[in-house]
N, C-alpha and C. Protein backbone atom coordinates (compact mmCIF):
# COMPACT_ATOMS: atom_id res chain seq x y z
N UNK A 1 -90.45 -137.14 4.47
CA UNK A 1 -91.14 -136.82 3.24
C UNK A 1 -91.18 -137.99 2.29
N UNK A 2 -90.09 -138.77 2.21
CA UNK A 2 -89.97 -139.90 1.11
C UNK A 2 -90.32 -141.57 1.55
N UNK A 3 -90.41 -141.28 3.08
CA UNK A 3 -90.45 -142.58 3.23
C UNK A 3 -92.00 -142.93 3.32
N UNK A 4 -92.46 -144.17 3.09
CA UNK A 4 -93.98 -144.58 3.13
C UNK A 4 -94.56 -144.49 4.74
N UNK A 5 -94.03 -144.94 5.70
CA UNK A 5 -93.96 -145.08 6.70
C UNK A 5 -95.12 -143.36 7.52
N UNK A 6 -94.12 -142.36 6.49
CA UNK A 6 -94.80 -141.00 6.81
C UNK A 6 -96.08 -140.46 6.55
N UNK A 7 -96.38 -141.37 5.19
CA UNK A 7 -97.38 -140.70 4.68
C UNK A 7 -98.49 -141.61 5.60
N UNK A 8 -98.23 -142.82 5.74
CA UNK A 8 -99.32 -143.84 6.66
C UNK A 8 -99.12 -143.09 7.91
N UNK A 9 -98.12 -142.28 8.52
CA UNK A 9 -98.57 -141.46 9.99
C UNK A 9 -99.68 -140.24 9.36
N UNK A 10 -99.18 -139.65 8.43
CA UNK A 10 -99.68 -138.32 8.80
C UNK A 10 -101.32 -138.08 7.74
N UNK A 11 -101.32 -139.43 7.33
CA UNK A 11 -102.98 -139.68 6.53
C UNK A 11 -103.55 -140.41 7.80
N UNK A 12 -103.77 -141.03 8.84
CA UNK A 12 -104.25 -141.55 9.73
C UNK A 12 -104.70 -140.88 10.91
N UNK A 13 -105.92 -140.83 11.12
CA UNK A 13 -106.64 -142.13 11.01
C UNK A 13 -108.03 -141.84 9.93
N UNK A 14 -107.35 -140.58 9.36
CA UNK A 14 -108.71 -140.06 8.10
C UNK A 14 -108.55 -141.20 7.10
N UNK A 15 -107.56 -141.34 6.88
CA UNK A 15 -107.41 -142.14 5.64
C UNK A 15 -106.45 -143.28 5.62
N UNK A 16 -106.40 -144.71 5.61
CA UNK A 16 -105.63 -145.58 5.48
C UNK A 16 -105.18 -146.58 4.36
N UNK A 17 -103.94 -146.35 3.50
CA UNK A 17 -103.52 -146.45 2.45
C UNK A 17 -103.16 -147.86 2.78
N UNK A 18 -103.37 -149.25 2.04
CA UNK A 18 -102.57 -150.15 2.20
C UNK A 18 -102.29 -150.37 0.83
N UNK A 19 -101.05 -151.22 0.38
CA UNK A 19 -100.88 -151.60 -0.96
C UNK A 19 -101.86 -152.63 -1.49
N UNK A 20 -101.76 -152.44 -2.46
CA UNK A 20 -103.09 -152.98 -3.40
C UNK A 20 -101.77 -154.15 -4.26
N UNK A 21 -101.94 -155.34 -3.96
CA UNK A 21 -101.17 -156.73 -4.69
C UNK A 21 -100.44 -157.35 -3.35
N UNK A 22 -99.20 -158.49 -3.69
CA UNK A 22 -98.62 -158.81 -2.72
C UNK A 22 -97.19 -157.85 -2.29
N UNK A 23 -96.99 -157.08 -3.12
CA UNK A 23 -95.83 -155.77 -2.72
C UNK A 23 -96.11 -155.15 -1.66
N UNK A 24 -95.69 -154.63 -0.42
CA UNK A 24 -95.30 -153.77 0.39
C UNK A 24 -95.12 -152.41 -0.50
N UNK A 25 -95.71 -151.54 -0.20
CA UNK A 25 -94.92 -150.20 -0.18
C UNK A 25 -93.26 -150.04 0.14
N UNK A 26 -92.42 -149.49 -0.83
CA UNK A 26 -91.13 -149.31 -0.19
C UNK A 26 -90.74 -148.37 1.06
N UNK A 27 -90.01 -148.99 1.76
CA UNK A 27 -89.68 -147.99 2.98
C UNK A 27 -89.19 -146.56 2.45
N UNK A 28 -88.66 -146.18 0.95
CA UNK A 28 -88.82 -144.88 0.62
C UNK A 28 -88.84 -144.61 -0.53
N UNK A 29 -89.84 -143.83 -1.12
CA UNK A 29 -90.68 -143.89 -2.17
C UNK A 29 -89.41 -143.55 -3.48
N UNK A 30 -89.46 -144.61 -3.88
CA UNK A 30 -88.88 -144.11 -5.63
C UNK A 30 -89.53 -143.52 -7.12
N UNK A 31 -89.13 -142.81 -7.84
CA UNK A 31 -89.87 -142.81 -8.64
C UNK A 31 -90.42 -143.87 -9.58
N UNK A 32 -91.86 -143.52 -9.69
CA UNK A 32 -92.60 -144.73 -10.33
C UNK A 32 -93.75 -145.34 -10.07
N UNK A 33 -94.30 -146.41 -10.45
CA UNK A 33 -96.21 -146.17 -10.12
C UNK A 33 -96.11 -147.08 -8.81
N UNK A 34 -97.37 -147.40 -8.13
CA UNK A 34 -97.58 -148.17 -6.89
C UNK A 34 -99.16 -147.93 -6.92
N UNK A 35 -99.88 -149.22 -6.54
CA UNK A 35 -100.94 -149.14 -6.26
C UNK A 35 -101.79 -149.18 -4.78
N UNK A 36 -102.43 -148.51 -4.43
CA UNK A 36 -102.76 -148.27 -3.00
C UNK A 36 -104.11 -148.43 -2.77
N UNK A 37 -105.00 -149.11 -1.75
CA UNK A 37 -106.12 -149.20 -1.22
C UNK A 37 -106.54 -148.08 -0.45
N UNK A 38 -107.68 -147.87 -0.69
CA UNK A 38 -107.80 -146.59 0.76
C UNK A 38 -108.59 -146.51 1.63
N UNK A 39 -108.67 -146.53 2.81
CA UNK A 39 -110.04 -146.64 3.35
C UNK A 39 -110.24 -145.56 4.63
N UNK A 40 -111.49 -144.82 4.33
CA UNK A 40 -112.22 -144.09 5.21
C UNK A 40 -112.24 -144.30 6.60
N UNK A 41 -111.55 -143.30 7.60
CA UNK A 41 -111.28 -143.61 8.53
C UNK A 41 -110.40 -145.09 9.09
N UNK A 42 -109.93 -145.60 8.08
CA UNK A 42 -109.52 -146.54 8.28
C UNK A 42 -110.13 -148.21 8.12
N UNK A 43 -111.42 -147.89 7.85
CA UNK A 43 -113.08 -148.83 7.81
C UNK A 43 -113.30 -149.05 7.20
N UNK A 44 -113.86 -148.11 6.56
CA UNK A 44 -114.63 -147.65 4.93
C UNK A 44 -113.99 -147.88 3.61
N UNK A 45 -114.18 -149.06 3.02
CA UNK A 45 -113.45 -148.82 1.33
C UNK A 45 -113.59 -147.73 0.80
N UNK A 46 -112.66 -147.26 0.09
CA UNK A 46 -113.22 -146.07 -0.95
C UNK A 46 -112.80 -146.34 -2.57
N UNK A 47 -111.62 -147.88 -2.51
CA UNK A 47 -111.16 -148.19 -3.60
C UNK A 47 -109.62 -147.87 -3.94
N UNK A 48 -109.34 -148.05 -5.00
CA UNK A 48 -108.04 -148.05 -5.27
C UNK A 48 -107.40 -146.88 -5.83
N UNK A 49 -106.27 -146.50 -5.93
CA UNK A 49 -105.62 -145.43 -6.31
C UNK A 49 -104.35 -145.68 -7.09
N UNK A 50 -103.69 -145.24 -7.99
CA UNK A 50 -102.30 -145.25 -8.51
C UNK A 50 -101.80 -144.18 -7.81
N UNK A 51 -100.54 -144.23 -7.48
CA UNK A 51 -99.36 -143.05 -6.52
C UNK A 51 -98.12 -143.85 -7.74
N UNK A 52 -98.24 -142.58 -8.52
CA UNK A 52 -97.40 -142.34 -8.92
C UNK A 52 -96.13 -140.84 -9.18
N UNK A 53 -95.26 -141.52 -8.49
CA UNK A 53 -94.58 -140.98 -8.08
C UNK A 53 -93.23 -140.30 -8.78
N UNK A 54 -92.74 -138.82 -9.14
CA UNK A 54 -91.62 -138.51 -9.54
C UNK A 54 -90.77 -136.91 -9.14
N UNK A 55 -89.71 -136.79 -9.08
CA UNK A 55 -89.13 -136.64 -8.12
C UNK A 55 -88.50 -134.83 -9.89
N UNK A 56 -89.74 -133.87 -9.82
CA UNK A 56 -89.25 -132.95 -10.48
C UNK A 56 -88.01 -132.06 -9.92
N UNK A 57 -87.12 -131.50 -11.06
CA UNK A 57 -85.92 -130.68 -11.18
C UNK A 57 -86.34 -129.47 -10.18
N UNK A 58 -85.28 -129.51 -9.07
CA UNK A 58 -85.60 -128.03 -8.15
C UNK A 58 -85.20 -126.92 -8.95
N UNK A 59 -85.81 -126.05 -8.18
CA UNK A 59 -85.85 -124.71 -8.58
C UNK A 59 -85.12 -123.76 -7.95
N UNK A 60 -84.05 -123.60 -7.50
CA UNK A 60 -83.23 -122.64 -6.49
C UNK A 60 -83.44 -123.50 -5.73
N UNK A 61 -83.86 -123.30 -3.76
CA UNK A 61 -83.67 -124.07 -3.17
C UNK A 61 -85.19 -124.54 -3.14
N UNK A 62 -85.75 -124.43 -3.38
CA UNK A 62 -87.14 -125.75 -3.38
C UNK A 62 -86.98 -126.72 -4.32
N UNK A 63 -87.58 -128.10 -3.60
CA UNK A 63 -87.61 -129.36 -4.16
C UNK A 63 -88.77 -129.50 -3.88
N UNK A 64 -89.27 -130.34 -4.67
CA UNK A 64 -90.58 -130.61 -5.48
C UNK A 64 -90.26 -132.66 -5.20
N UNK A 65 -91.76 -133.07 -4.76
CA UNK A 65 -92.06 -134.03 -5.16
C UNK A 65 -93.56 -134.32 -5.78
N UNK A 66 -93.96 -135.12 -6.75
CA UNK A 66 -95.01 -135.46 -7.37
C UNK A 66 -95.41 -136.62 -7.16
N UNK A 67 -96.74 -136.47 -6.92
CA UNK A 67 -98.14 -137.67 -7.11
C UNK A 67 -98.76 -137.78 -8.16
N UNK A 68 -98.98 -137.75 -9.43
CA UNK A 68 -99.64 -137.55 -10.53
C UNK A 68 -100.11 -139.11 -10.50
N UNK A 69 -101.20 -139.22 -9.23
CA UNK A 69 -102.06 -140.50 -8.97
C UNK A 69 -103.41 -140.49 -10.47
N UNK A 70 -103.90 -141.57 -10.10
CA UNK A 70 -105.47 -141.79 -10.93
C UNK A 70 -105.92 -142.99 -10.25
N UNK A 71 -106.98 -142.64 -10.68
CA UNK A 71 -108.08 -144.43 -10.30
C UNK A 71 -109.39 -144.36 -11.00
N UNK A 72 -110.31 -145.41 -10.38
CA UNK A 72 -111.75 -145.28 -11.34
C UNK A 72 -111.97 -144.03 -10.42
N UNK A 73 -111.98 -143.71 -9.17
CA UNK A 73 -113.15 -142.58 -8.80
C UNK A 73 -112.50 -141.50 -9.17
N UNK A 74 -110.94 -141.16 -9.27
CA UNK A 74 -110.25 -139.71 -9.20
C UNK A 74 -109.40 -140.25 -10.74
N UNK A 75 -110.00 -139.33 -11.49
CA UNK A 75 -109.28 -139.62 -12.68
C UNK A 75 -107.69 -138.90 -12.82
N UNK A 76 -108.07 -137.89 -11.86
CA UNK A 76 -106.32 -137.19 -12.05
C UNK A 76 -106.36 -136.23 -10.35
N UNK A 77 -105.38 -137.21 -9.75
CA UNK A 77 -104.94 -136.56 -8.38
C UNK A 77 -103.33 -135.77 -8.56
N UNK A 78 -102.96 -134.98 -9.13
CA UNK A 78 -101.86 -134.54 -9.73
C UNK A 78 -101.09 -132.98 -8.14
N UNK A 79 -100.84 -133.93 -7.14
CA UNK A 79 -100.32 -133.25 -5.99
C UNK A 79 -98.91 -133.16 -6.25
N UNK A 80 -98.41 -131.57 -5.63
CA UNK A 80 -96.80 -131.35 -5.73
C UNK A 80 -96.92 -130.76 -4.26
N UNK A 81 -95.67 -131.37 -3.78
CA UNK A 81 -95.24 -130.84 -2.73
C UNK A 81 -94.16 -130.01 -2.95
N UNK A 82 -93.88 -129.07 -2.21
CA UNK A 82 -92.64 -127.97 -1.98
C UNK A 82 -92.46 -127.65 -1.37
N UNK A 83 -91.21 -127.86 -0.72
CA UNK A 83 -90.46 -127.93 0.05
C UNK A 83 -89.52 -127.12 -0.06
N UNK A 84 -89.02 -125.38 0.62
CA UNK A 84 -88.43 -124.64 0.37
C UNK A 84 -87.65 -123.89 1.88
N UNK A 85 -86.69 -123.76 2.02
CA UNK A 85 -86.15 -123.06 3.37
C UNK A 85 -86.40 -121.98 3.57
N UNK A 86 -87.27 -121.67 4.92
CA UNK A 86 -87.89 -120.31 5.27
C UNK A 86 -86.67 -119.52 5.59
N UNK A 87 -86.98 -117.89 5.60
CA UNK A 87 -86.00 -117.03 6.09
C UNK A 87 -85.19 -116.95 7.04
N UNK A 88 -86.41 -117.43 8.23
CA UNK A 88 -85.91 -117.52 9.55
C UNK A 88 -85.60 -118.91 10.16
N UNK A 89 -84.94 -119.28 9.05
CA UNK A 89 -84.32 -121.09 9.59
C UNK A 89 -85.47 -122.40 9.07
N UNK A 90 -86.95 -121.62 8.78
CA UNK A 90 -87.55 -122.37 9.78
C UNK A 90 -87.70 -123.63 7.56
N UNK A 91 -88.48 -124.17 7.89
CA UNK A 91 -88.87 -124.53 6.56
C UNK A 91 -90.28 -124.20 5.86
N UNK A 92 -90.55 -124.31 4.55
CA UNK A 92 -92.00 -123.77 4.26
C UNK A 92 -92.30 -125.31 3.24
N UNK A 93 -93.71 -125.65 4.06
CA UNK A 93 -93.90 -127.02 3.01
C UNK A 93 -95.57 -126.87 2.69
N UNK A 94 -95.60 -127.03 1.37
CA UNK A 94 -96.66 -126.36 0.51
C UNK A 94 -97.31 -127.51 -0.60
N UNK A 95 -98.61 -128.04 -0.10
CA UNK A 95 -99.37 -129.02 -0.77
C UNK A 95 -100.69 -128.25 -1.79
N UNK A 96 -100.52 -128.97 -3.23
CA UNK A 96 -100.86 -128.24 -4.15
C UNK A 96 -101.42 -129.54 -4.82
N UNK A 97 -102.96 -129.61 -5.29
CA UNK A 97 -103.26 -130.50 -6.24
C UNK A 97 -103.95 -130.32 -6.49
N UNK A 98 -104.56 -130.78 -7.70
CA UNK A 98 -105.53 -130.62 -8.94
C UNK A 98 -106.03 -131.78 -8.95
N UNK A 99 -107.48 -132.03 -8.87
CA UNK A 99 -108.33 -132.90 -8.96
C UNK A 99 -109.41 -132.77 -10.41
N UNK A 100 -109.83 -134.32 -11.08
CA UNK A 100 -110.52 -134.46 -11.84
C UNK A 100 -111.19 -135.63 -11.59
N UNK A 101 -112.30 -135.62 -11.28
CA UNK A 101 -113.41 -136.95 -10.63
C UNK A 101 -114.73 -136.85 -11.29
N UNK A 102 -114.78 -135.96 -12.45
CA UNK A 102 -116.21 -135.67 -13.39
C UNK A 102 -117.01 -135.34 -12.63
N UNK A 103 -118.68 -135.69 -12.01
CA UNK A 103 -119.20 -134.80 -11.45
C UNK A 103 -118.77 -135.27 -9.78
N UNK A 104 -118.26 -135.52 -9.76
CA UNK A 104 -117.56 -135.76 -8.18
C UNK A 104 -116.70 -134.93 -7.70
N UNK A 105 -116.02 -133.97 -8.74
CA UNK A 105 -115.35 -132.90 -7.91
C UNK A 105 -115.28 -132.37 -7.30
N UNK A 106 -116.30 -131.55 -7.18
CA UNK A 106 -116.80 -130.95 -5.64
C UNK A 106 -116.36 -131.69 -4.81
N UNK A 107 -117.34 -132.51 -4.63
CA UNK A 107 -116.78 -133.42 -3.37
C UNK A 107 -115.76 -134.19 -3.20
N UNK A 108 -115.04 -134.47 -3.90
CA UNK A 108 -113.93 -134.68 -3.63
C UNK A 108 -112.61 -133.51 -3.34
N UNK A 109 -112.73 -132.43 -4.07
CA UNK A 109 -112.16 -131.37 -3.16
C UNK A 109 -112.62 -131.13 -2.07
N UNK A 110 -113.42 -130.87 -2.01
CA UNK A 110 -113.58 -130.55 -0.39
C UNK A 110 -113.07 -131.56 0.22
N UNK A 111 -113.78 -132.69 -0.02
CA UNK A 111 -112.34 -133.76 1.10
C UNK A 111 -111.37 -133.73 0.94
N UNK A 112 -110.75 -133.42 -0.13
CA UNK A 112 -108.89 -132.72 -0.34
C UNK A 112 -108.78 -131.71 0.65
N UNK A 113 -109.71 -130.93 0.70
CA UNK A 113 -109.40 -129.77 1.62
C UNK A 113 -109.01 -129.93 3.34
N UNK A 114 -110.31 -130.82 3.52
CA UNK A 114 -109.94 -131.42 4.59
C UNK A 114 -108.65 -132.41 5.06
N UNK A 115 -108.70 -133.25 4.36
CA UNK A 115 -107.35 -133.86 4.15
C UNK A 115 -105.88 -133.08 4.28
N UNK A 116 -105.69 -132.10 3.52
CA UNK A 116 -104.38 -131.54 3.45
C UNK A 116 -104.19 -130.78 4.68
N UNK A 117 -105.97 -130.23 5.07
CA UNK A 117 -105.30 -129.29 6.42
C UNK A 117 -105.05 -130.20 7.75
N UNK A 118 -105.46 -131.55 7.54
CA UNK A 118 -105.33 -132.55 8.31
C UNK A 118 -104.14 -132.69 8.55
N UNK A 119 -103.53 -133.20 7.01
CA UNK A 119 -101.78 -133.69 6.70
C UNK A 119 -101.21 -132.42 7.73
N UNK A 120 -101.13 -131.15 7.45
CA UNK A 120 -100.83 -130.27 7.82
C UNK A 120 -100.54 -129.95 9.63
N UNK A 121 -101.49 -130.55 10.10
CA UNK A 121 -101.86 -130.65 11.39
C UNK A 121 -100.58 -131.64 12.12
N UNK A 122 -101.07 -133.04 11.56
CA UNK A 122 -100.29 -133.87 11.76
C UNK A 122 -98.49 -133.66 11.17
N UNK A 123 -98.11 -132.88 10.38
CA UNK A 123 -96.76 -132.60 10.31
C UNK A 123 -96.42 -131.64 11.36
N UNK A 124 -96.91 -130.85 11.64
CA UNK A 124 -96.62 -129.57 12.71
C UNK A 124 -96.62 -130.50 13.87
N UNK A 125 -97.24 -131.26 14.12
CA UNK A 125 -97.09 -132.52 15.42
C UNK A 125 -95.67 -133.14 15.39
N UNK A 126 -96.09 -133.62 14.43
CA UNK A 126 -94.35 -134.13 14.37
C UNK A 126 -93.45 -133.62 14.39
N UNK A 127 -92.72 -132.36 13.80
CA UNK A 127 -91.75 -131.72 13.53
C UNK A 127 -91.79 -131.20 15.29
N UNK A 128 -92.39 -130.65 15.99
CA UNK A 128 -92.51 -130.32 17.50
C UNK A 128 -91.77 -131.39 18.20
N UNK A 129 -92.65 -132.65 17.68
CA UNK A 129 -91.84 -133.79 18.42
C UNK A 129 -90.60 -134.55 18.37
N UNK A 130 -90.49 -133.73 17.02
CA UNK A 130 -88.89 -134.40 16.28
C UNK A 130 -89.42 -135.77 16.03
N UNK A 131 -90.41 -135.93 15.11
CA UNK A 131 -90.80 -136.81 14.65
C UNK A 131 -90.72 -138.47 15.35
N UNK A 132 -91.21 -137.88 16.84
CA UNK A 132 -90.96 -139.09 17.97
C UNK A 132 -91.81 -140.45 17.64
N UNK A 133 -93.10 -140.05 17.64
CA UNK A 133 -93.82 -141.09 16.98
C UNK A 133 -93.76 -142.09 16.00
N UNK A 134 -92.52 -141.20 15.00
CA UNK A 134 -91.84 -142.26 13.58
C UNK A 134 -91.05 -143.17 14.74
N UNK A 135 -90.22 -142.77 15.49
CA UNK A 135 -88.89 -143.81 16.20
C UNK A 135 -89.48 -145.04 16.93
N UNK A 136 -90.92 -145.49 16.74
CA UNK A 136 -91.07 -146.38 17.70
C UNK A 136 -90.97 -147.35 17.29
């Protein structure tokens, strides 16, 4: 969940984040801003993003992490993850964000939509594999 490494598996090959300056992304995300490139399928510019990052007060047993990103095209990408222990052992992880892109919203949700059920896809891969693909 925290390390950068994850989010470049499980956004790929829809979307490819590189850092935007001469910084690397940290191997695990602290709170605080970072700037990111993104590109369409991996090809396609789409421009830059802020990932900013902070790490809200749990709630019983769910923990919460935050993206409260921006850029010129997405004025407010404000994603929480939650992360809570299912009944039956298992875990429940729950992507939630609010988009503001003026008349671009639409479409840019909908590619949120796609996107998350993507992310989604690609975590259920991993967790099957015991996240084999990270060990290489």
């Amino acid at each position: 969940m925290q390390t950068s490494a994850l989010l470049l598996h499980i956004a790929a090959p829809l979307i490819r984040f590189t850092s935007k300056g001469a910084d690397r992304f940290p191997e695990v995300w602290q709170p605080g801003g970072y700037r990111a490139w993104m590109w369409l399928f991996g090809i396609i510019p789409v421009g830059w993003q802020a990932v900013v990052i902070s790490q809200p007060a749990p709630q019983g047993e769910a923990r919460f992490i935050r993206d409260n990103g921006y850029g010129p095209l997405i004025r407010r990408w404000d994603h929480w993850i939650t992360i809570a222990p299912g009944a039956d052992g298992s875990t429940s992880y729950t992507d939630r964000v609010a988009i503001e892109a003026g008349l671009l919203t639409p479409l840019i949700a909908a590619f949120a939509r796609v996107f998350y059920a993507h992310r989604q896809r690609r975590w259920r891969r991993l967790a099957q594999t015991e996240f084999a693909a990270l060990k290489r």
